[in-house]
PDB file of N, CA and C in Angstrom:
ATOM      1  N   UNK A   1     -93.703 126.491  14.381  1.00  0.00           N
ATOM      2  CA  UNK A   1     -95.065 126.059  14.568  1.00  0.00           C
ATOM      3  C   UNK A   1     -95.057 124.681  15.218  1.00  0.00           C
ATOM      4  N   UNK A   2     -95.818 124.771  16.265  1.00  0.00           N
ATOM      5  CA  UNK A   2     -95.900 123.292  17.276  1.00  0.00           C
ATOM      6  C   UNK A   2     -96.849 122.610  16.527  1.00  0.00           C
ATOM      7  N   UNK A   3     -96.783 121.201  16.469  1.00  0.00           N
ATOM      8  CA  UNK A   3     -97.267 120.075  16.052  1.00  0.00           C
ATOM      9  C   UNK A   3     -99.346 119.630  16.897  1.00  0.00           C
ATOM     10  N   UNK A   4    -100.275 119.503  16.592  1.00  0.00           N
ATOM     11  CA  UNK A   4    -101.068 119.391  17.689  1.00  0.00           C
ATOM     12  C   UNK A   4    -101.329 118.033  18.540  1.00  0.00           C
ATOM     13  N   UNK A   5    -100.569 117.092  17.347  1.00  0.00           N
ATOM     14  CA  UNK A   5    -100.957 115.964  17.758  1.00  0.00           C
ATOM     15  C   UNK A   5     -99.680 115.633  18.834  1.00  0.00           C
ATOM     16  N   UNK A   6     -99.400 114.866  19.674  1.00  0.00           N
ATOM     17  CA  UNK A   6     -98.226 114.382  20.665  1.00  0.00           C
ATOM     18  C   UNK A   6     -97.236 113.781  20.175  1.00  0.00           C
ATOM     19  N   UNK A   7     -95.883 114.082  20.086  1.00  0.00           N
ATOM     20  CA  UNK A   7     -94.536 113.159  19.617  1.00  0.00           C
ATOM     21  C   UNK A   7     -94.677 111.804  20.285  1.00  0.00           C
ATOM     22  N   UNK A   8     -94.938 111.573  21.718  1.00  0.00           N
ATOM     23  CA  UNK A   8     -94.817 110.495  22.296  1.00  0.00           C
ATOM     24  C   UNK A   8     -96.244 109.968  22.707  1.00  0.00           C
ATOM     25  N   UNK A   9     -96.371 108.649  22.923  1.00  0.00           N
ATOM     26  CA  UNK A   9     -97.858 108.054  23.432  1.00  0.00           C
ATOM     27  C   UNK A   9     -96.995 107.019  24.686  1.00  0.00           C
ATOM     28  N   UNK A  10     -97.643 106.992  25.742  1.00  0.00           N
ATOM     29  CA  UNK A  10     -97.936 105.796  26.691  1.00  0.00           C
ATOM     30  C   UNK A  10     -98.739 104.003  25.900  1.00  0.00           C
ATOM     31  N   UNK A  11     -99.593 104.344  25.382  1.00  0.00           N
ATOM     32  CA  UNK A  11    -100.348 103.216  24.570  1.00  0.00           C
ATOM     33  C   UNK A  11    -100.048 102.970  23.252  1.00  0.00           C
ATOM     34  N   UNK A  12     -99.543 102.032  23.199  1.00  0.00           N
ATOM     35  CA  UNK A  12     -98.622 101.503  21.630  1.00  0.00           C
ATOM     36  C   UNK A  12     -99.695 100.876  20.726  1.00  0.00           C
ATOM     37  N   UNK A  13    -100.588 100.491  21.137  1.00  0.00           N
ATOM     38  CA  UNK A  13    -101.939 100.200  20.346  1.00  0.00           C
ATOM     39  C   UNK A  13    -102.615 101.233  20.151  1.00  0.00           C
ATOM     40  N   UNK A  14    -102.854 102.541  20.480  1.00  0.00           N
ATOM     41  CA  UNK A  14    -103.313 103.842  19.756  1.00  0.00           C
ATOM     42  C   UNK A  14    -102.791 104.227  18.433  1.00  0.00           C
ATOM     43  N   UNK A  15    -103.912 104.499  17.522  1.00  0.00           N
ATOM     44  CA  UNK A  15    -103.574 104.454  16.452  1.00  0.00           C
ATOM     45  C   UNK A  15    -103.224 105.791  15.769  1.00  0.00           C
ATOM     46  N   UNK A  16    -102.166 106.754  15.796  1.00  0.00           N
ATOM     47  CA  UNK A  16    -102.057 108.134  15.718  1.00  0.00           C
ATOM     48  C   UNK A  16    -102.248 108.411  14.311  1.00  0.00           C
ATOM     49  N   UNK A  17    -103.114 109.985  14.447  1.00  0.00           N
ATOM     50  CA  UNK A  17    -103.072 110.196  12.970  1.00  0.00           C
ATOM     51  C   UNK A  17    -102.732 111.322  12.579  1.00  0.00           C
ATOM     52  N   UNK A  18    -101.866 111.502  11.290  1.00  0.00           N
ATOM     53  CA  UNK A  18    -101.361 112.968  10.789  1.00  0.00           C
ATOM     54  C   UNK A  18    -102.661 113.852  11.353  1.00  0.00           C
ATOM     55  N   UNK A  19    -102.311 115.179  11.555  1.00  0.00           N
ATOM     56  CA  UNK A  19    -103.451 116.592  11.865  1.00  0.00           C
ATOM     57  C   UNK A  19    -103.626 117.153  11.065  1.00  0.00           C
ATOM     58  N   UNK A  20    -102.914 117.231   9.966  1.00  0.00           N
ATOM     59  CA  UNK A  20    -103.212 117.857   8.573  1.00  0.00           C
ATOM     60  C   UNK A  20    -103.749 117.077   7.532  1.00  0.00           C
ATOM     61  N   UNK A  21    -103.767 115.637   7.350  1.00  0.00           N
ATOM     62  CA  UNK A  21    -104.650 114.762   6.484  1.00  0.00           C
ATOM     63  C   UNK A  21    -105.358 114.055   6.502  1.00  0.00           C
ATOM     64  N   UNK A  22    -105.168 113.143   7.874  1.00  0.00           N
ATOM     65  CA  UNK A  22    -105.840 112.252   8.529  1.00  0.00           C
ATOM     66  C   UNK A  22    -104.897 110.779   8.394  1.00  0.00           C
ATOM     67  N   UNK A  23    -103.771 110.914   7.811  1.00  0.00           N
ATOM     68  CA  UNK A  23    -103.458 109.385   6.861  1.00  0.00           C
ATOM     69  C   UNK A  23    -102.958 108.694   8.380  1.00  0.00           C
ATOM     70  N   UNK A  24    -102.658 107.175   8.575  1.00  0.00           N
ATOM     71  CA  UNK A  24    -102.498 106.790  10.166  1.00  0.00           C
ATOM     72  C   UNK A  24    -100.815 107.277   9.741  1.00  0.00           C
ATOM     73  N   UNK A  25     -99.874 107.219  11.247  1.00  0.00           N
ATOM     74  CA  UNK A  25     -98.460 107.454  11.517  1.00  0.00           C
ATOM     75  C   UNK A  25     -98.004 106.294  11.751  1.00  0.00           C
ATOM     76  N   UNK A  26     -96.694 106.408  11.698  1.00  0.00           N
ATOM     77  CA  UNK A  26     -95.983 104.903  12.068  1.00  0.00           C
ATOM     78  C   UNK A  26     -95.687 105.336  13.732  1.00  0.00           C
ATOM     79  N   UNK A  27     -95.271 104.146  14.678  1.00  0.00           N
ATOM     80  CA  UNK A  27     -95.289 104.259  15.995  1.00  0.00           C
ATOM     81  C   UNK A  27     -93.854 103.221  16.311  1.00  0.00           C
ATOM     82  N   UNK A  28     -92.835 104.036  16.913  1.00  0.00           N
ATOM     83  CA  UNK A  28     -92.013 103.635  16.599  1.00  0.00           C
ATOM     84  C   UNK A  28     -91.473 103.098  18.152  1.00  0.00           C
ATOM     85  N   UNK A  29     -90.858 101.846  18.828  1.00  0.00           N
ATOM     86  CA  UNK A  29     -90.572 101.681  20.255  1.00  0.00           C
ATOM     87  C   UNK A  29     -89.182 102.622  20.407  1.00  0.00           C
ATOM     88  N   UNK A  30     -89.160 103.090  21.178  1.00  0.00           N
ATOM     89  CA  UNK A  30     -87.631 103.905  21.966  1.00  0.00           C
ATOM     90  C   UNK A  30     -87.513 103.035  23.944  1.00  0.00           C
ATOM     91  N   UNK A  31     -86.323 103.246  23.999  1.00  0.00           N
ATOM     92  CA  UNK A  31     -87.117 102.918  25.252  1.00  0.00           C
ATOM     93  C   UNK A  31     -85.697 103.999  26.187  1.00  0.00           C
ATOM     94  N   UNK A  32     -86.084 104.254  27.466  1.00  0.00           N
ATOM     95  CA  UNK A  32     -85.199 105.005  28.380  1.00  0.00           C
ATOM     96  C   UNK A  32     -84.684 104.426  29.830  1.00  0.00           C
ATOM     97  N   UNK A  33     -83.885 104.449  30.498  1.00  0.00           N
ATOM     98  CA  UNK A  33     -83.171 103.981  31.276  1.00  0.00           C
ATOM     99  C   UNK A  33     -84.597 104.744  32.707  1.00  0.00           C
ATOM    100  N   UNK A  34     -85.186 103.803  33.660  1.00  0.00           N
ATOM    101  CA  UNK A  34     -85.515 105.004  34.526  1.00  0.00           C
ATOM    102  C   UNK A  34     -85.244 103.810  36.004  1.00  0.00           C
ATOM    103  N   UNK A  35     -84.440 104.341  36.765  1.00  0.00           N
ATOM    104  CA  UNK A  35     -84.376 103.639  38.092  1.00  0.00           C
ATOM    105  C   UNK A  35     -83.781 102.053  38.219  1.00  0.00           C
ATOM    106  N   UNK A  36     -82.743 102.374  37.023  1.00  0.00           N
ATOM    107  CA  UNK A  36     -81.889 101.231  36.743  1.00  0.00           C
ATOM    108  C   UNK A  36     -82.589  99.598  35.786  1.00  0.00           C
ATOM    109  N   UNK A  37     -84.073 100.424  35.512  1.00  0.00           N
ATOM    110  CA  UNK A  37     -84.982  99.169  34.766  1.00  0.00           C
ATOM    111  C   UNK A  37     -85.164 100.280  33.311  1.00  0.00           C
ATOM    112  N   UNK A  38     -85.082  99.627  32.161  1.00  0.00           N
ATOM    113  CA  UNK A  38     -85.452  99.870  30.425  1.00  0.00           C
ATOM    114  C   UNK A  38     -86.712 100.318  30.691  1.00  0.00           C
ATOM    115  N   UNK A  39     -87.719 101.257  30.164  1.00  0.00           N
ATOM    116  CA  UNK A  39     -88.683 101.399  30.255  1.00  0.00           C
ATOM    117  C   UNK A  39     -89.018 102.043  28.361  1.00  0.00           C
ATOM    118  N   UNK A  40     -90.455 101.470  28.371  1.00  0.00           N
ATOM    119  CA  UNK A  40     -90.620 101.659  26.660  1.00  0.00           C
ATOM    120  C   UNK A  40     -91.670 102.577  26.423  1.00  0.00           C
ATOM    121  N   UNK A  41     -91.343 103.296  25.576  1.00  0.00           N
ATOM    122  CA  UNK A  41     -91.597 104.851  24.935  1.00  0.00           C
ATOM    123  C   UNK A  41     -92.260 104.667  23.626  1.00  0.00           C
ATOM    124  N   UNK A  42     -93.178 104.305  23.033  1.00  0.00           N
ATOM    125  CA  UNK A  42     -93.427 104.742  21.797  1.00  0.00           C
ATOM    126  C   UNK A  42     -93.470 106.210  21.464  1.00  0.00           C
ATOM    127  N   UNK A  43     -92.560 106.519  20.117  1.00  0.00           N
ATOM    128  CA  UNK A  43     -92.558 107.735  19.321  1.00  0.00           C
ATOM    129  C   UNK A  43     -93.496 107.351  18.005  1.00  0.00           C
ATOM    130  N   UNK A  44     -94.553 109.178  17.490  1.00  0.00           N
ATOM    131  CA  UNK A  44     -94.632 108.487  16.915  1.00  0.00           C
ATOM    132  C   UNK A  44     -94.205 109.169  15.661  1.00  0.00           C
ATOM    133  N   UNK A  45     -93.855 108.837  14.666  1.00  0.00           N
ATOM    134  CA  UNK A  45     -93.333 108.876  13.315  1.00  0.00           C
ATOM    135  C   UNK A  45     -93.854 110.027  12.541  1.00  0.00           C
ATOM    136  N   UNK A  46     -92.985 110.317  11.464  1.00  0.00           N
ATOM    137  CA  UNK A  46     -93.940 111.489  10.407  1.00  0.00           C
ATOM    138  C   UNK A  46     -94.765 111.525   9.798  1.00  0.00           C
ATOM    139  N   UNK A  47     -95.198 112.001   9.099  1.00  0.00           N
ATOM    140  CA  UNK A  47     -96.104 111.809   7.783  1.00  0.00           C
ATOM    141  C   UNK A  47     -95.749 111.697   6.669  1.00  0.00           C
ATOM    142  N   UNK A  48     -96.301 110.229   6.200  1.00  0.00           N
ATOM    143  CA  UNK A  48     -95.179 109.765   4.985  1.00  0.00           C
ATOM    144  C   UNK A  48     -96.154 110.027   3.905  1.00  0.00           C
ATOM    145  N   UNK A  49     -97.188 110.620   4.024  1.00  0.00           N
ATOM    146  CA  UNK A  49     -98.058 110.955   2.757  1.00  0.00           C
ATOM    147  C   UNK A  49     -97.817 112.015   1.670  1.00  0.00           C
ATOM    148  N   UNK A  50     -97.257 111.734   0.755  1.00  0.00           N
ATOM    149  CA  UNK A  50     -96.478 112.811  -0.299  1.00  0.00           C
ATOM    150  C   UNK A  50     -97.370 114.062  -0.434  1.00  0.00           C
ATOM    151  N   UNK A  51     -98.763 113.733  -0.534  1.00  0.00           N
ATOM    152  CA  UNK A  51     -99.606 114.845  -0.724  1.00  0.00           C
ATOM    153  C   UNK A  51     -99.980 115.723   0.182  1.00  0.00           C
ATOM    154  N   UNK A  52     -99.252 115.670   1.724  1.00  0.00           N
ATOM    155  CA  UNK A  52     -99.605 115.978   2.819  1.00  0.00           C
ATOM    156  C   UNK A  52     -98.537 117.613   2.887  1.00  0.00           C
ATOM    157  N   UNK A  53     -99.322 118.210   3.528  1.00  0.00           N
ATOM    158  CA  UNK A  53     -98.418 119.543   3.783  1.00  0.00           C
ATOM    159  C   UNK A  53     -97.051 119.300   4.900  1.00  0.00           C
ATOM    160  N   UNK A  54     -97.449 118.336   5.610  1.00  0.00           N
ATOM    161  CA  UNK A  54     -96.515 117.442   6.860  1.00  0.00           C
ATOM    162  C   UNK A  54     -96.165 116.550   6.758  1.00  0.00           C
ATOM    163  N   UNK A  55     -95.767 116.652   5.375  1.00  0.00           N
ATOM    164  CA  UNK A  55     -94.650 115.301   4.425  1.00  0.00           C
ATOM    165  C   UNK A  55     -93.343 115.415   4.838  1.00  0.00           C
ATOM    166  N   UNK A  56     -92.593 114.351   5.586  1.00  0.00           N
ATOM    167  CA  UNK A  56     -91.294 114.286   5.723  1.00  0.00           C
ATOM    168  C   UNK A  56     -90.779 113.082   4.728  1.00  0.00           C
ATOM    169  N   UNK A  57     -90.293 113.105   3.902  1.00  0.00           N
ATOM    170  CA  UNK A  57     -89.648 112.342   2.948  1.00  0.00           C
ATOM    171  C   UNK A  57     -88.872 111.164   4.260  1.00  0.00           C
ATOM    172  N   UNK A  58     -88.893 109.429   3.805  1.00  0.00           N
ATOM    173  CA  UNK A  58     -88.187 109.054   4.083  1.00  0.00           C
ATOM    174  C   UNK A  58     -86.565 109.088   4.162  1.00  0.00           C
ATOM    175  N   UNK A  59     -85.566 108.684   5.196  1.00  0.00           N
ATOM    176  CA  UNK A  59     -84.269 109.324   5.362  1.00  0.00           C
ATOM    177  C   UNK A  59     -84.111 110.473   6.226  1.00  0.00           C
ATOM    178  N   UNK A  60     -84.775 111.175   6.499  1.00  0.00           N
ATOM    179  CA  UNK A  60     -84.790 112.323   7.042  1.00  0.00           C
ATOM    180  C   UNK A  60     -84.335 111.922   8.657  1.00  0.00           C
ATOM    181  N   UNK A  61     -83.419 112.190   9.090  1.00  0.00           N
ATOM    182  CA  UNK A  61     -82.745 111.883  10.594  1.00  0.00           C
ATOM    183  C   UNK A  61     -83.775 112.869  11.475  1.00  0.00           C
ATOM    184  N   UNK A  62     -84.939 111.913  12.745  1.00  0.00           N
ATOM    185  CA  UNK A  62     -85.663 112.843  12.960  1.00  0.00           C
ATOM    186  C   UNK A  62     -85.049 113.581  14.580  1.00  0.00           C
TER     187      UNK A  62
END
């Protein structure tokens, strides 16, 4: 089952939110090599809300 909300954002000040609870996500920087310059990627994070059906327990290698 695909996710609805986006793994990645362009805008690091958007505030993403779980699709199954509403609780906000953490937004995490990555960044990728493109045309010999670093370029930065926010990912954004799981749902750390225990009561959430799209609870990923902290630790979890994502």
């Amino acid at each position: 089952m695909t996710e609805a909300a986006p793994h990645t954002t362009r805008d690091p000040r958007a505030e993403r939110r779980c699709a199954a609870c509403g609780e906000p996500r953490e937004v995490h920087a990555r960044r990728h090599k493109v045309l010999g310059a670093w370029v930065p990627e926010w990912a954004v994070g799981p749902c750390r809300n225990p009561r959430c059906e799209r609870y990923e327990p902290p630790g979890d290698a994502p």
